[in-house]
PDB file of N, CA and C in Angstrom:
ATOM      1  N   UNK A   1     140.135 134.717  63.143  1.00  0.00           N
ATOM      2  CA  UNK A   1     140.852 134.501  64.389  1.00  0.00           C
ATOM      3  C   UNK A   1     141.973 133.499  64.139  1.00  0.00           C
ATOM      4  N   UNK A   2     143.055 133.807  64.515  1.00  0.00           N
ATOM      5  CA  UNK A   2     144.360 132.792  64.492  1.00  0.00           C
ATOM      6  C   UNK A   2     144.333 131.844  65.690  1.00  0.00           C
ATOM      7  N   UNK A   3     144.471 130.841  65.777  1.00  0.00           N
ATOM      8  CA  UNK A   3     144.776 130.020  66.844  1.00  0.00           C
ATOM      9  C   UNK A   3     146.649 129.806  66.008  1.00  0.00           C
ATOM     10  N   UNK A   4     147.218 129.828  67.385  1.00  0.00           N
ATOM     11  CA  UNK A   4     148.652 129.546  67.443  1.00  0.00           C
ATOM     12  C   UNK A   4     148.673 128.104  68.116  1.00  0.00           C
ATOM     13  N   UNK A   5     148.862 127.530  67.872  1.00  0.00           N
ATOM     14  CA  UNK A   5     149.418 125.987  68.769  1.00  0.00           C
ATOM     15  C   UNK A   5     150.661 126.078  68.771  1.00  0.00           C
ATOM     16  N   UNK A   6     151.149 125.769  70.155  1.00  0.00           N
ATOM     17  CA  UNK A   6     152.507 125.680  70.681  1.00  0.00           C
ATOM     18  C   UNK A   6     152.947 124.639  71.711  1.00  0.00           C
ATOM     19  N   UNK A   7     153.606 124.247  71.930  1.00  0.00           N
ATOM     20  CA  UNK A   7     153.784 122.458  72.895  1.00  0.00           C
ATOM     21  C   UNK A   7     155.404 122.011  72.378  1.00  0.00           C
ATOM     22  N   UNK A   8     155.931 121.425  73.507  1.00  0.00           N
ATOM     23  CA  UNK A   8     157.384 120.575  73.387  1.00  0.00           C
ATOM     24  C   UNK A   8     157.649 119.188  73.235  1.00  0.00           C
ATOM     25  N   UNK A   9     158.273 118.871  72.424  1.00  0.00           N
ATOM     26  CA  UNK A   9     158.409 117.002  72.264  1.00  0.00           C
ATOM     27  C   UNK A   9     158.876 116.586  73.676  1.00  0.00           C
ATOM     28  N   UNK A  10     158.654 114.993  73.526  1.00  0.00           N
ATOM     29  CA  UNK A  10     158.931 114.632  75.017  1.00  0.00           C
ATOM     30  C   UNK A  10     160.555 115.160  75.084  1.00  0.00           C
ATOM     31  N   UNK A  11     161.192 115.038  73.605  1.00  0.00           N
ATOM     32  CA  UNK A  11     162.878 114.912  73.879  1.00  0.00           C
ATOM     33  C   UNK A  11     163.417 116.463  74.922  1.00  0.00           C
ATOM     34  N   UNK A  12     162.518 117.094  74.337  1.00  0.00           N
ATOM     35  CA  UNK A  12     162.863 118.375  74.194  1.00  0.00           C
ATOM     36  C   UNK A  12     162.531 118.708  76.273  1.00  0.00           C
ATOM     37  N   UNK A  13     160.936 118.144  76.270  1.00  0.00           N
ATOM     38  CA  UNK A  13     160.754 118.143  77.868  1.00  0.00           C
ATOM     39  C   UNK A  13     161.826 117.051  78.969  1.00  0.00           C
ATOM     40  N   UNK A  14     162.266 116.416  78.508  1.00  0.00           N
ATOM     41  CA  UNK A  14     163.495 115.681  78.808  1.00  0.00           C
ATOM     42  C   UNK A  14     164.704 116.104  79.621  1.00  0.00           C
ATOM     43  N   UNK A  15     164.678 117.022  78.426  1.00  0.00           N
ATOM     44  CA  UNK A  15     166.526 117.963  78.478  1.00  0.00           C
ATOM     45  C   UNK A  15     165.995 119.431  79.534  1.00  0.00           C
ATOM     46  N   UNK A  16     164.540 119.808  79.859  1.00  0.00           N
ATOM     47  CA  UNK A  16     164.520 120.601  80.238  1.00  0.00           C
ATOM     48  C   UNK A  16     164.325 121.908  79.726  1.00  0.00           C
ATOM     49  N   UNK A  17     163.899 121.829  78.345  1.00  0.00           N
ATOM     50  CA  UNK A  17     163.871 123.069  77.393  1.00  0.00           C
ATOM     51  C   UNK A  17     163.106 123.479  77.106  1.00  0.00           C
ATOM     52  N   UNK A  18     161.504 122.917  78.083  1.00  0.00           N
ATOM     53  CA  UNK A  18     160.438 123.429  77.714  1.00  0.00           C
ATOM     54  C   UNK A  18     160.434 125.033  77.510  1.00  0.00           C
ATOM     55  N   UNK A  19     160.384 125.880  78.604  1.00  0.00           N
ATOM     56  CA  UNK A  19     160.225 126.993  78.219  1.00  0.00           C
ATOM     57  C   UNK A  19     160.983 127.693  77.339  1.00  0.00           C
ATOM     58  N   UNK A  20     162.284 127.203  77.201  1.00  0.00           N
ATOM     59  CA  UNK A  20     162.880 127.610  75.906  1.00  0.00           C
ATOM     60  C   UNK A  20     162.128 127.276  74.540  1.00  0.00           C
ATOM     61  N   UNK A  21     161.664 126.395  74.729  1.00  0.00           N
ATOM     62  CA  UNK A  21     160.534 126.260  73.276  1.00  0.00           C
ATOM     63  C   UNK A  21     159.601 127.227  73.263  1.00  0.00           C
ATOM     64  N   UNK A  22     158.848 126.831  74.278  1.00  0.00           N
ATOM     65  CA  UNK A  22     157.582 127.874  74.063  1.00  0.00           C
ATOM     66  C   UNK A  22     157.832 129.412  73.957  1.00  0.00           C
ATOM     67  N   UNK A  23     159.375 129.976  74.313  1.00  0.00           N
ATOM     68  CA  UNK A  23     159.716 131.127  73.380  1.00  0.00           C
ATOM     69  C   UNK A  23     160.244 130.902  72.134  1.00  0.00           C
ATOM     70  N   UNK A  24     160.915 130.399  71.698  1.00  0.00           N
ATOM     71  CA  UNK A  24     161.403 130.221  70.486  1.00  0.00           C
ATOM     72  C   UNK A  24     159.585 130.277  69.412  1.00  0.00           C
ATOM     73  N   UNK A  25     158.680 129.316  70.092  1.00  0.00           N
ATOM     74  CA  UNK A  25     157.765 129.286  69.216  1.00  0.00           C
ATOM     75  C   UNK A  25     156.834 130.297  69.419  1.00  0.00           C
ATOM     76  N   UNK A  26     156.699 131.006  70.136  1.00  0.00           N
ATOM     77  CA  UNK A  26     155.480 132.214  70.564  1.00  0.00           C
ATOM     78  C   UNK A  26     156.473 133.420  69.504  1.00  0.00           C
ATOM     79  N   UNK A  27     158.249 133.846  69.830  1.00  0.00           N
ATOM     80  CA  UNK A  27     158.404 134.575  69.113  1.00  0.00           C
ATOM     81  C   UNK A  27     158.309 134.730  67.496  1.00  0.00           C
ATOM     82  N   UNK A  28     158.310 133.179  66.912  1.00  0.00           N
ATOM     83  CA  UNK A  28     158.225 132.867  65.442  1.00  0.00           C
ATOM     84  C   UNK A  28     156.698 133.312  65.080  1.00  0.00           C
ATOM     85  N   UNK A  29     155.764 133.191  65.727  1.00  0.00           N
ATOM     86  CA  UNK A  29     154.872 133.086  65.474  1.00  0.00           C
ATOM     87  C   UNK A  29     153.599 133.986  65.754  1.00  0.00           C
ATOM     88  N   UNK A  30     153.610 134.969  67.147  1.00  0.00           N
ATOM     89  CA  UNK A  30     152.836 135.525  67.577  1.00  0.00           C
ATOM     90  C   UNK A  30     153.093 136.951  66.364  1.00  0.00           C
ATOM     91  N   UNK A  31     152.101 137.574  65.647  1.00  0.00           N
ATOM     92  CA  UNK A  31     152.168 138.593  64.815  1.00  0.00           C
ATOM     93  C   UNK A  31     152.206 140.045  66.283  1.00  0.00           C
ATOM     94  N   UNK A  32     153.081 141.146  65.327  1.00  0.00           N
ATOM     95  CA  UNK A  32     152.848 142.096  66.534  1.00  0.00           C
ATOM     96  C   UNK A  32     151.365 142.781  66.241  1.00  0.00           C
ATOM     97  N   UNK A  33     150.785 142.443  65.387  1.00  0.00           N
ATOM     98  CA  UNK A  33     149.293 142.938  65.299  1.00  0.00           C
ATOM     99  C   UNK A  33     148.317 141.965  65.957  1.00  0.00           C
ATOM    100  N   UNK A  34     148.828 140.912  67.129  1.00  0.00           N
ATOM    101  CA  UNK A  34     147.590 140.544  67.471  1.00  0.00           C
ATOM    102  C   UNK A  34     146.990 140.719  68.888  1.00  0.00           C
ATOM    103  N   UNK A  35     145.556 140.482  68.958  1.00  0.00           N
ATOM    104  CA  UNK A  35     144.965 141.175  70.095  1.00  0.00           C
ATOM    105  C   UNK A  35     144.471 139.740  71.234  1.00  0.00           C
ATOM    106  N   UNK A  36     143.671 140.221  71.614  1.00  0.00           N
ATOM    107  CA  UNK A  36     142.709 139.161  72.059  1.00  0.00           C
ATOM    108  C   UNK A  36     141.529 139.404  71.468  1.00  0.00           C
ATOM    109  N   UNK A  37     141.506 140.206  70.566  1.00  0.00           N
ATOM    110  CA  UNK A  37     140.176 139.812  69.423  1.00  0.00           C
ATOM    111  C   UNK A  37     140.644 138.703  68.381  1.00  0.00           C
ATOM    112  N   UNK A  38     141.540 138.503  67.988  1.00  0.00           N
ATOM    113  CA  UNK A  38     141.964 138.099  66.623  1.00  0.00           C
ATOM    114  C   UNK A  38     142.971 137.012  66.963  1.00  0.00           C
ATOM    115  N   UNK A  39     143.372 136.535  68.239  1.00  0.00           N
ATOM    116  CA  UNK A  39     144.613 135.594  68.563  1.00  0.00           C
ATOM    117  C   UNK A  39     143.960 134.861  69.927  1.00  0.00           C
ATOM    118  N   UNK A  40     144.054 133.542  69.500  1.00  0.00           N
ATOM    119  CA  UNK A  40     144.107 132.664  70.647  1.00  0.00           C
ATOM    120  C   UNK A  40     145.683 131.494  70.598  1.00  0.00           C
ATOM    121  N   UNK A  41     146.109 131.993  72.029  1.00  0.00           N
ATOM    122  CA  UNK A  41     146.950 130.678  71.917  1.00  0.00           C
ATOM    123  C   UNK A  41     146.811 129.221  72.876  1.00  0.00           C
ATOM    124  N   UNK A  42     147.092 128.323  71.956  1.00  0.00           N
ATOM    125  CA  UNK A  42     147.108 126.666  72.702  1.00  0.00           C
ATOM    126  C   UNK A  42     147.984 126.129  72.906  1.00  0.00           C
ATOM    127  N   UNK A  43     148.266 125.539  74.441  1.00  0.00           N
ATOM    128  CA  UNK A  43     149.268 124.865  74.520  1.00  0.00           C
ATOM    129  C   UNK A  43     148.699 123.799  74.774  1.00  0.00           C
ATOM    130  N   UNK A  44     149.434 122.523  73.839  1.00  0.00           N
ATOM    131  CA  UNK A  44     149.432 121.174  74.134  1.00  0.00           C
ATOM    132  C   UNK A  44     150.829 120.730  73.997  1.00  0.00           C
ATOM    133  N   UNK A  45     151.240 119.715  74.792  1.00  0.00           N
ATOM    134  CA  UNK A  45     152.938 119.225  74.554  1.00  0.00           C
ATOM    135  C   UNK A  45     152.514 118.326  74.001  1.00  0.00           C
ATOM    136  N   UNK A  46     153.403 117.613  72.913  1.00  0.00           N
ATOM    137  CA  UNK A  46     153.551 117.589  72.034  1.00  0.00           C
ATOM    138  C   UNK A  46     153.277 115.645  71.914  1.00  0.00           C
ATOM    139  N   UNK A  47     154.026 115.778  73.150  1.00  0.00           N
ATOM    140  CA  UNK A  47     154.543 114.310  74.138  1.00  0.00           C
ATOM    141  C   UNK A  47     153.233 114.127  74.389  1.00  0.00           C
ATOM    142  N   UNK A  48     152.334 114.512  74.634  1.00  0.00           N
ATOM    143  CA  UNK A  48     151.153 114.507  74.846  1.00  0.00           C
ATOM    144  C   UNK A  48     149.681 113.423  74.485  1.00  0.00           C
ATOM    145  N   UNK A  49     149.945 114.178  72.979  1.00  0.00           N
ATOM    146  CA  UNK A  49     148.820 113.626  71.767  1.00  0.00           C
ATOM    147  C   UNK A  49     149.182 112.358  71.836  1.00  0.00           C
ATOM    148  N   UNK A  50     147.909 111.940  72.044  1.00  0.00           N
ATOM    149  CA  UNK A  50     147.887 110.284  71.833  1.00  0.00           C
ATOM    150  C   UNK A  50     148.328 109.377  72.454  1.00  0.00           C
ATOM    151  N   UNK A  51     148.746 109.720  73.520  1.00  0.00           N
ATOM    152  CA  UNK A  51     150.374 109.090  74.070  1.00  0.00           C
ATOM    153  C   UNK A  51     149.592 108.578  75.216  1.00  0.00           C
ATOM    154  N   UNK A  52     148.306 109.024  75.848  1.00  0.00           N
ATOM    155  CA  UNK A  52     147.807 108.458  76.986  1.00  0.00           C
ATOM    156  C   UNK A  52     148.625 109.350  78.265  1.00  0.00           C
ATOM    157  N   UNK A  53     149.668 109.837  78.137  1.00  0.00           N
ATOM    158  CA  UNK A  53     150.261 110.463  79.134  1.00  0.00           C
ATOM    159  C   UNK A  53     149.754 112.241  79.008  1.00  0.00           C
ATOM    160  N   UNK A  54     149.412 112.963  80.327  1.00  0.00           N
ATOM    161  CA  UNK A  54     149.250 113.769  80.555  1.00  0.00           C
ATOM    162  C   UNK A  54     149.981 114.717  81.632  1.00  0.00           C
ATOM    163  N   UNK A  55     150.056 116.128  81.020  1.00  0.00           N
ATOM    164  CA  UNK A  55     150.995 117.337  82.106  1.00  0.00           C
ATOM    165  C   UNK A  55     150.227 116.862  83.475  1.00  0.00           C
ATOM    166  N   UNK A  56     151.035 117.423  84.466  1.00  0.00           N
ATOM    167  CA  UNK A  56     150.375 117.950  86.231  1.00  0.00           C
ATOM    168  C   UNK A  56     150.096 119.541  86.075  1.00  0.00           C
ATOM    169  N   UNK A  57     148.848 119.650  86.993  1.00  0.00           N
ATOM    170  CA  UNK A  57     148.752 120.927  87.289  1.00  0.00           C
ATOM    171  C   UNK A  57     149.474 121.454  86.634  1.00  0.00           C
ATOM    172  N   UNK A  58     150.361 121.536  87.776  1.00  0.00           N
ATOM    173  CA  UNK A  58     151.901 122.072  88.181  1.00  0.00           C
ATOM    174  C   UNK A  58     152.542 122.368  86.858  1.00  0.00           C
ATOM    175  N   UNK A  59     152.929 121.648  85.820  1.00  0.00           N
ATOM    176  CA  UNK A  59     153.389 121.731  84.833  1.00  0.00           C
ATOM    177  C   UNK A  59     152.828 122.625  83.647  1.00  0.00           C
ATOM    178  N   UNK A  60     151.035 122.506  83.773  1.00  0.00           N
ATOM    179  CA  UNK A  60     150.322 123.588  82.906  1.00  0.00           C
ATOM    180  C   UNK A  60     150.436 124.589  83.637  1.00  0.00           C
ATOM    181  N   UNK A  61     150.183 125.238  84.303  1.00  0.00           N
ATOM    182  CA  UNK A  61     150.926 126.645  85.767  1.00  0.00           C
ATOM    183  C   UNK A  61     151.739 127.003  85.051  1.00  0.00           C
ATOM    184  N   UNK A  62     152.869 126.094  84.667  1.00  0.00           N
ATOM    185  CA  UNK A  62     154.101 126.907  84.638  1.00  0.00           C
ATOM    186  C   UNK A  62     154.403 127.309  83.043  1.00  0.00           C
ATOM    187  N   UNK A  63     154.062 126.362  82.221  1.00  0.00           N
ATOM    188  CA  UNK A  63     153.815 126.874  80.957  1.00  0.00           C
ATOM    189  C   UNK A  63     152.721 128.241  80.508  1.00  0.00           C
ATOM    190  N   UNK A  64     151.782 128.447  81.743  1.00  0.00           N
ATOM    191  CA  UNK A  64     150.997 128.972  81.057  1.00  0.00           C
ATOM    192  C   UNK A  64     151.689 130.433  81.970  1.00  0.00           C
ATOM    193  N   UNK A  65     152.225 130.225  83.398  1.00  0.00           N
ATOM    194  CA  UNK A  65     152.603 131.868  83.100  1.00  0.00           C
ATOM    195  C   UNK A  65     153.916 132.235  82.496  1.00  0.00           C
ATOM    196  N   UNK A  66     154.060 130.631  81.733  1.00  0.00           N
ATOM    197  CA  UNK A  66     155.512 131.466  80.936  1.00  0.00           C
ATOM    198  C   UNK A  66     154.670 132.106  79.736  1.00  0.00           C
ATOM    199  N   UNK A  67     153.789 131.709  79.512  1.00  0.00           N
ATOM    200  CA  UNK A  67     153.631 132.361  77.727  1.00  0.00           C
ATOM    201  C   UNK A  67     152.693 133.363  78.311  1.00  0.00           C
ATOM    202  N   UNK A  68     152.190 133.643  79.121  1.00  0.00           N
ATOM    203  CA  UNK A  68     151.241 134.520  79.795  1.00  0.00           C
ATOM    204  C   UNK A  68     152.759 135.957  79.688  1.00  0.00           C
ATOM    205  N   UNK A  69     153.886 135.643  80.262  1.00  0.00           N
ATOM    206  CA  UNK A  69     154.649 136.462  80.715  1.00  0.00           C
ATOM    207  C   UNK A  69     155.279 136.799  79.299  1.00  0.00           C
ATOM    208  N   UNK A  70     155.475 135.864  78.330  1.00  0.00           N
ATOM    209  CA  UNK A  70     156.426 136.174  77.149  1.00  0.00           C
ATOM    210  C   UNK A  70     155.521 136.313  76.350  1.00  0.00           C
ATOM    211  N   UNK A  71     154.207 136.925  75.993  1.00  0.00           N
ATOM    212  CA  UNK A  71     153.023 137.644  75.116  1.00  0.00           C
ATOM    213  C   UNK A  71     153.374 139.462  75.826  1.00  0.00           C
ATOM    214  N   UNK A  72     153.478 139.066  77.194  1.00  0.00           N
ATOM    215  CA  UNK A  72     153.378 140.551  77.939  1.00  0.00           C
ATOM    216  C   UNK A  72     154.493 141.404  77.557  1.00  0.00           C
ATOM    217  N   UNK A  73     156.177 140.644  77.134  1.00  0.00           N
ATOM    218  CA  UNK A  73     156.796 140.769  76.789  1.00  0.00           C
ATOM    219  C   UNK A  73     156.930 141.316  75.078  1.00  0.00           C
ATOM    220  N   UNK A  74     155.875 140.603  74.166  1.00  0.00           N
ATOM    221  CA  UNK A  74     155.778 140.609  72.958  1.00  0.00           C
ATOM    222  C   UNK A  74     154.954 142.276  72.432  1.00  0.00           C
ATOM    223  N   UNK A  75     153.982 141.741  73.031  1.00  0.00           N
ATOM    224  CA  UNK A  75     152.496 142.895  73.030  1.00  0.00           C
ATOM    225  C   UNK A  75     152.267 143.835  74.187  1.00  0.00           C
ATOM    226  N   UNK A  76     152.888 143.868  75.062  1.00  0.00           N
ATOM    227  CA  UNK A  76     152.497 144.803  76.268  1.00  0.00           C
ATOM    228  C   UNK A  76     151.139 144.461  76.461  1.00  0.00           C
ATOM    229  N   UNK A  77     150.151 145.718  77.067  1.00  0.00           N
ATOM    230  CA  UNK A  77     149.292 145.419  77.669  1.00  0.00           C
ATOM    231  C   UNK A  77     147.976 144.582  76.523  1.00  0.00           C
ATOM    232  N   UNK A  78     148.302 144.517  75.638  1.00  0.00           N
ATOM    233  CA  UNK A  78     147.084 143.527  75.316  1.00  0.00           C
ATOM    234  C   UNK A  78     147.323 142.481  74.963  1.00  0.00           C
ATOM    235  N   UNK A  79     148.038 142.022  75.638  1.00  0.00           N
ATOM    236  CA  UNK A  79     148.655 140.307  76.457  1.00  0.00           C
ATOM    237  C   UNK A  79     148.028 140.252  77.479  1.00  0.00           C
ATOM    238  N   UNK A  80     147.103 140.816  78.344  1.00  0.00           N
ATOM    239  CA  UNK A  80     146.415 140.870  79.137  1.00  0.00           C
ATOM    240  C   UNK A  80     145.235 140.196  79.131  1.00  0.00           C
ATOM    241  N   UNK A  81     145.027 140.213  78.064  1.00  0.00           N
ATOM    242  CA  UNK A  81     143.596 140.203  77.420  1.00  0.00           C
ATOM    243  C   UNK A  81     143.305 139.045  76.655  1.00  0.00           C
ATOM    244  N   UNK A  82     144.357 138.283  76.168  1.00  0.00           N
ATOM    245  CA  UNK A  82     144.216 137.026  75.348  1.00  0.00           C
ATOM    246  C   UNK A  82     143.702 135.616  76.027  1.00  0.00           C
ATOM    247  N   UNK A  83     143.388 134.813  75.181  1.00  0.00           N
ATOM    248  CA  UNK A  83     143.019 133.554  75.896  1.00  0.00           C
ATOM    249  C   UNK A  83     144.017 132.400  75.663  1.00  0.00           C
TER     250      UNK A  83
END
């Protein structure tokens, strides 16, 4: 099973480019052979680790139906299915 980790530096959440990251890095990285048998993806920002500071809701929501939406984009329907 692949785990993908994917997440934005604070600089990067700053300027507003989160979801531009999390495509840039889902397209580098997600194989077109993977399923939800064989692929899990994680988002942690990056800004995150260690830092004592943590996303809102609101902020995991929106990351997660961006990569929810740009897997669906990648893989069609078995982007459905991943965790």
């Amino acid at each position: 099973v692949a785990i993908i980790c994917i997440g934005e530096t604070r600089a990067e959440r700053e300027a507003g480019a989160t979801l531009d990251v999390l495509s840039r890095q889902l397209e580098g990285s997600v194989p077109t052979s993977a399923t939800a048998a064989n692929t899990i993806i994680a988002y942690e920002p990056v800004w995150a680790i260690g830092t004592g500071l943590t996303p809102t809701a609101a902020d995991v929501a929106e990351a997660h139906a961006h990569i929810r939406g740009k897997l669906t984009g990648l893989l069609g329907d078995a982007a459905a299915r991943m965790r």
